[in-house]
N, C-alpha and C. Protein backbone atom coordinates (compact mmCIF):
# COMPACT_ATOMS: atom_id res chain seq x y z
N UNK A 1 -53.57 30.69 -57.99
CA UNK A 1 -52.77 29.67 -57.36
C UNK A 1 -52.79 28.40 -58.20
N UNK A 2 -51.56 27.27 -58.11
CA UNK A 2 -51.89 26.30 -58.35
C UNK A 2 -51.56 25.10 -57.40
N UNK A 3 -51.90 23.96 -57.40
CA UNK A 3 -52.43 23.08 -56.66
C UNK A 3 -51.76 21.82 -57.40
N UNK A 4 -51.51 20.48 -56.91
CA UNK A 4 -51.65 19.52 -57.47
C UNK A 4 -52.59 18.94 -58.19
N UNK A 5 -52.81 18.39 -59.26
CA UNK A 5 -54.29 17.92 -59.74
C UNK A 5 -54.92 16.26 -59.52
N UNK A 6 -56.35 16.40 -58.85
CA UNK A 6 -56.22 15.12 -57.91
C UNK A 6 -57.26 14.40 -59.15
N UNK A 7 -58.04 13.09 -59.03
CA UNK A 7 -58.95 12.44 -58.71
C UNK A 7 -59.42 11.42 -58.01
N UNK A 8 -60.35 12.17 -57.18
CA UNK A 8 -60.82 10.45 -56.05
C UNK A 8 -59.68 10.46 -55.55
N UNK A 9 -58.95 11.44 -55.37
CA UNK A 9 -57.89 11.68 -54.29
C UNK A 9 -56.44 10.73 -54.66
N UNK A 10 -56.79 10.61 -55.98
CA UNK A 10 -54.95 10.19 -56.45
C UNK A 10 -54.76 11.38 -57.33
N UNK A 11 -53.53 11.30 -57.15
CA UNK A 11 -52.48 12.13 -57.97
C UNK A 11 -52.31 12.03 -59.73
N UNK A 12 -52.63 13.03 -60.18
CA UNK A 12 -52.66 12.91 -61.40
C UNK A 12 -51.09 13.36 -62.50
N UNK A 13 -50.87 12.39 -63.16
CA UNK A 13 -49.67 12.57 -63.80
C UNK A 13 -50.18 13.08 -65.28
N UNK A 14 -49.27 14.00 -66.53
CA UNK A 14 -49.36 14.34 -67.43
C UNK A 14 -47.96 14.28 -68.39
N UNK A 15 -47.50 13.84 -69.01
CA UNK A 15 -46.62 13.74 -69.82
C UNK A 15 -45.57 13.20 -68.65
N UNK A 16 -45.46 12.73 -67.88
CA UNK A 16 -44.67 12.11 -67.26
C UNK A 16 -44.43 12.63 -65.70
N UNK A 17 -44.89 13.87 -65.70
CA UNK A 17 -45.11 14.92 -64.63
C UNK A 17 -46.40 14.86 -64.01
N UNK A 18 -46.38 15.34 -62.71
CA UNK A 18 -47.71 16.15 -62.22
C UNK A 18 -48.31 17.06 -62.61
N UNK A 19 -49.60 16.47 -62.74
CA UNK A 19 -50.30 17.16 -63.55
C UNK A 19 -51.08 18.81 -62.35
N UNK A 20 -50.90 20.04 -62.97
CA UNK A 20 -51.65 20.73 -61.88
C UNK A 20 -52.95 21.42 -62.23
N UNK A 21 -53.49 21.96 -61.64
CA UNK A 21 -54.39 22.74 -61.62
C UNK A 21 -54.68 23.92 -60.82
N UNK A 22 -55.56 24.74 -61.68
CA UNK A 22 -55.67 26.02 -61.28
C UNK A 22 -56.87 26.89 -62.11
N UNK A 23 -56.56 28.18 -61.54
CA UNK A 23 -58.52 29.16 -61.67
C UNK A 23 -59.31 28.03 -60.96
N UNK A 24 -60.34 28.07 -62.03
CA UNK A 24 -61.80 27.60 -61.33
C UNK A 24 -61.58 26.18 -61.15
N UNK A 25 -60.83 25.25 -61.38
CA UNK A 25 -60.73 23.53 -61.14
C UNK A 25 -59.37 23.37 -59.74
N UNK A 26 -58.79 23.87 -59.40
CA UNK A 26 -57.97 24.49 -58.49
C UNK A 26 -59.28 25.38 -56.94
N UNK A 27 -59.82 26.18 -57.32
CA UNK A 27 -60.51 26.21 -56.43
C UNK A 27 -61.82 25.60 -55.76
N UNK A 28 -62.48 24.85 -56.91
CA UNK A 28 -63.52 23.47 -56.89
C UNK A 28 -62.84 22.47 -55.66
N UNK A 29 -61.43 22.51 -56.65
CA UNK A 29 -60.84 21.24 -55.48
C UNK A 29 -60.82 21.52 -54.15
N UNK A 30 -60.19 22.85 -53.83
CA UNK A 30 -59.62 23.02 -52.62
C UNK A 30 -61.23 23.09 -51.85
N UNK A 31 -62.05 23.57 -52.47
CA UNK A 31 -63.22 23.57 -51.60
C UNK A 31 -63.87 21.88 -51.57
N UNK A 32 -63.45 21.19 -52.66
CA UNK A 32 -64.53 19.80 -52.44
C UNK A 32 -63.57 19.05 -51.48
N UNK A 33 -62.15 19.31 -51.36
CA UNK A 33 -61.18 18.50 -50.07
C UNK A 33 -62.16 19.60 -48.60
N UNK A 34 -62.00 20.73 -48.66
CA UNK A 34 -63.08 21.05 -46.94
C UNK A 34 -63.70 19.81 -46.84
N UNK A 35 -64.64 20.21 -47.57
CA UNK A 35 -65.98 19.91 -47.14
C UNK A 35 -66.26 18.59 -46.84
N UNK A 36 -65.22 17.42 -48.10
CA UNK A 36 -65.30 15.91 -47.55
C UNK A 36 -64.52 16.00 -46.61
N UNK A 37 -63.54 16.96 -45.61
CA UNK A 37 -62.93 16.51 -44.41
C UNK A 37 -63.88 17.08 -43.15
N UNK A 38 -64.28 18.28 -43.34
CA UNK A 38 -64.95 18.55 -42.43
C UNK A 38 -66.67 17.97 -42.48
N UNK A 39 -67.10 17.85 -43.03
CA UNK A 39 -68.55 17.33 -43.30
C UNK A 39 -68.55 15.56 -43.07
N UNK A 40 -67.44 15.08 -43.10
CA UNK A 40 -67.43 13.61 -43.30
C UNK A 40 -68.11 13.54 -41.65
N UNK A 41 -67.59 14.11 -40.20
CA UNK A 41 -67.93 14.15 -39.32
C UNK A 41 -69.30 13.67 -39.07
N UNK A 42 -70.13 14.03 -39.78
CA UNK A 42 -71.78 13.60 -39.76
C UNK A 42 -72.01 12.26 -40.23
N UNK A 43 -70.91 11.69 -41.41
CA UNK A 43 -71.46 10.66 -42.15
C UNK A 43 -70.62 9.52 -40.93
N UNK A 44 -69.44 10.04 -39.79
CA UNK A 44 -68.74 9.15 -39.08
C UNK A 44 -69.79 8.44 -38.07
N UNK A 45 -70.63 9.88 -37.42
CA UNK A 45 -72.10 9.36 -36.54
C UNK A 45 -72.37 8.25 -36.80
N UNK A 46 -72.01 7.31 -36.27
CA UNK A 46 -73.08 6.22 -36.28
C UNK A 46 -74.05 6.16 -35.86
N UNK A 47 -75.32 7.45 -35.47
CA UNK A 47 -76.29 7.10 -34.89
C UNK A 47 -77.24 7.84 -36.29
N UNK A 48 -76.24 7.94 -37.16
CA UNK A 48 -77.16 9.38 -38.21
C UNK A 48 -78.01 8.03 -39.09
N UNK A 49 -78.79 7.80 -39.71
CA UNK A 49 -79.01 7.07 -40.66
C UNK A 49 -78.93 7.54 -42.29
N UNK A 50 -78.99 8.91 -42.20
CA UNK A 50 -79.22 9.73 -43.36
C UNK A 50 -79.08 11.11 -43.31
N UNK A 51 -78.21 11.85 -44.25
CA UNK A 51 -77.94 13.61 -44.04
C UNK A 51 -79.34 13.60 -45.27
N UNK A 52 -80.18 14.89 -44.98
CA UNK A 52 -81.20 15.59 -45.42
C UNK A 52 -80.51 16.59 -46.31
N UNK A 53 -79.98 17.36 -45.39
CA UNK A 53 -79.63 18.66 -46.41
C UNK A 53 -78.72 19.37 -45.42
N UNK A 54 -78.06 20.19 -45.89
CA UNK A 54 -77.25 20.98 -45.09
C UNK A 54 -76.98 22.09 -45.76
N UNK A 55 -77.16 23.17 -45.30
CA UNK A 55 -76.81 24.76 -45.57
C UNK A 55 -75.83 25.69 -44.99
N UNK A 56 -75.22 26.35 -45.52
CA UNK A 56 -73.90 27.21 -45.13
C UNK A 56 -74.24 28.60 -45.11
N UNK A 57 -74.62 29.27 -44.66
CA UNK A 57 -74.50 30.59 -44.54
C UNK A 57 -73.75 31.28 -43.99
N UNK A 58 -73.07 32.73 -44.68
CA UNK A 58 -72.43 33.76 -44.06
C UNK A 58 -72.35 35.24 -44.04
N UNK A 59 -72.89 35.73 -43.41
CA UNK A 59 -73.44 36.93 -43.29
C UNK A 59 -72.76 37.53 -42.27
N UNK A 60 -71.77 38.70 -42.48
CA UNK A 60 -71.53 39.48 -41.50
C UNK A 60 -70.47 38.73 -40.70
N UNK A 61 -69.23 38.01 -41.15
CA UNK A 61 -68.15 37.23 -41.01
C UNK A 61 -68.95 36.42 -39.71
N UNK A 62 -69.68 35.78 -40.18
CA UNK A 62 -70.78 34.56 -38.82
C UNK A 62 -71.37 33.47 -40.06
N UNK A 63 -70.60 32.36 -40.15
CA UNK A 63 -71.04 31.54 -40.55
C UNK A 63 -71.85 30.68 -39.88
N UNK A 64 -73.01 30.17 -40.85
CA UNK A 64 -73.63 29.13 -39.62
C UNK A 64 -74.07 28.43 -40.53
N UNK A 65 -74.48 27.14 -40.11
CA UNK A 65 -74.70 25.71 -40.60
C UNK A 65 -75.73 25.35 -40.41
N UNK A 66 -76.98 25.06 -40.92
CA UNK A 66 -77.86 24.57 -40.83
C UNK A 66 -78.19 22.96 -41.26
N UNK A 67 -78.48 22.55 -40.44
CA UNK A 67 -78.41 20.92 -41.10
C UNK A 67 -79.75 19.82 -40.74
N UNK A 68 -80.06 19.08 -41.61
CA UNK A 68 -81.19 18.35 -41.17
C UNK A 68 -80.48 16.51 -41.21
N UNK A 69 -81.00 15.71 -40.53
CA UNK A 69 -80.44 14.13 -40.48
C UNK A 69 -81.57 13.59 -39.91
N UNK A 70 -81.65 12.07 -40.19
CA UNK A 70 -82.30 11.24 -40.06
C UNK A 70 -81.35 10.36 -38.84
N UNK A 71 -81.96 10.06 -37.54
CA UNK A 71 -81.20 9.38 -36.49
C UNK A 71 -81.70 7.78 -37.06
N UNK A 72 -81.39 7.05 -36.46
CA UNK A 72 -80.93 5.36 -37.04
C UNK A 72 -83.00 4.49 -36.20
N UNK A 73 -82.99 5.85 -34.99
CA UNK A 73 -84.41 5.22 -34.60
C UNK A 73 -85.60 6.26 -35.78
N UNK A 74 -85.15 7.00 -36.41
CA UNK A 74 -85.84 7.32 -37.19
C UNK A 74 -86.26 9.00 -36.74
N UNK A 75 -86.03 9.66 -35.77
CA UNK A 75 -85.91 10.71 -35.83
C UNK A 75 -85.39 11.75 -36.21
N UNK A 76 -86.31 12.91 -36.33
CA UNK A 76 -85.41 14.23 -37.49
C UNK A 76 -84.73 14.86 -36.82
N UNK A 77 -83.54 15.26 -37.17
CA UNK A 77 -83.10 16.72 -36.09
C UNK A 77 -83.12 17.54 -37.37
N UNK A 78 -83.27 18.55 -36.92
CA UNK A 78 -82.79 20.19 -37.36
C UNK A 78 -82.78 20.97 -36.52
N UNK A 79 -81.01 21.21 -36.93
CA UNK A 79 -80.36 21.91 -35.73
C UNK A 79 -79.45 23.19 -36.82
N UNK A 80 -79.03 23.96 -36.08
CA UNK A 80 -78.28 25.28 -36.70
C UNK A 80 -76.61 25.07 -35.70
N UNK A 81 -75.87 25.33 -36.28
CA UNK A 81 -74.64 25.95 -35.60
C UNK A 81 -73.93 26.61 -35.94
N UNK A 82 -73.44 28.03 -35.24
CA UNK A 82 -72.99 29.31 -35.21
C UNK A 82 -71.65 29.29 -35.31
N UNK A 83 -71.04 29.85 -36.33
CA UNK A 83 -69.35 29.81 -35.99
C UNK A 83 -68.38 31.05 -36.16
N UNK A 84 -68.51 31.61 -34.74
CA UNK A 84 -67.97 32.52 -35.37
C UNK A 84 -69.15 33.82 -34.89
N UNK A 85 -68.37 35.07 -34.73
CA UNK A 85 -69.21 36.09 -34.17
C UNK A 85 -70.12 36.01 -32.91
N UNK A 86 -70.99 36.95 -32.98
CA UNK A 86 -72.07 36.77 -30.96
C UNK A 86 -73.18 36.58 -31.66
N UNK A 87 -73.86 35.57 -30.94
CA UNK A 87 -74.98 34.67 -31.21
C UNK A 87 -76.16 35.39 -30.46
């Protein structure tokens, strides 16, 4: 496939044209746009003070999320969430 070619989310021009991309810089992108739209959700928390780490697993079309954060009074969570398949 190809894609528009971004950085920092502007549009990149090449000889006077849009510039595109594709293979492996084409699919980098499309996965680094997920993840800052869906993942931003944690950094919106205003109660988070800090993301730890976060893990993606998928096994057996059941993705799940594992994630650790720092709350703003200073407590840890680590929590998991299931998406997808019977829990």
């Amino acid at each position: 496939m190809k894609t528009l070619a971004l950085s920092k989310g502007d549009l990149l021009f090449e000889n006077g044209d849009f510039k595109l991309d594709e293979g492996e810089k084409e699919v980098a992108q499309c996965i680094g746009i997920s993840l800052g739209t869906n993942l931003r959700v944690l950094s919106q928390e205003e109660r988070i003070r800090e993301i730890n780490s976060i893990e993606i697993k998928d096994v057996n079309r059941v993705r799940t999320i594992v994630f650790s954060v720092t709350l703003t009074d200073g407590t840890v969570l680590n929590e998991e969430v299931v998406l997808g398949g019977v829990r």
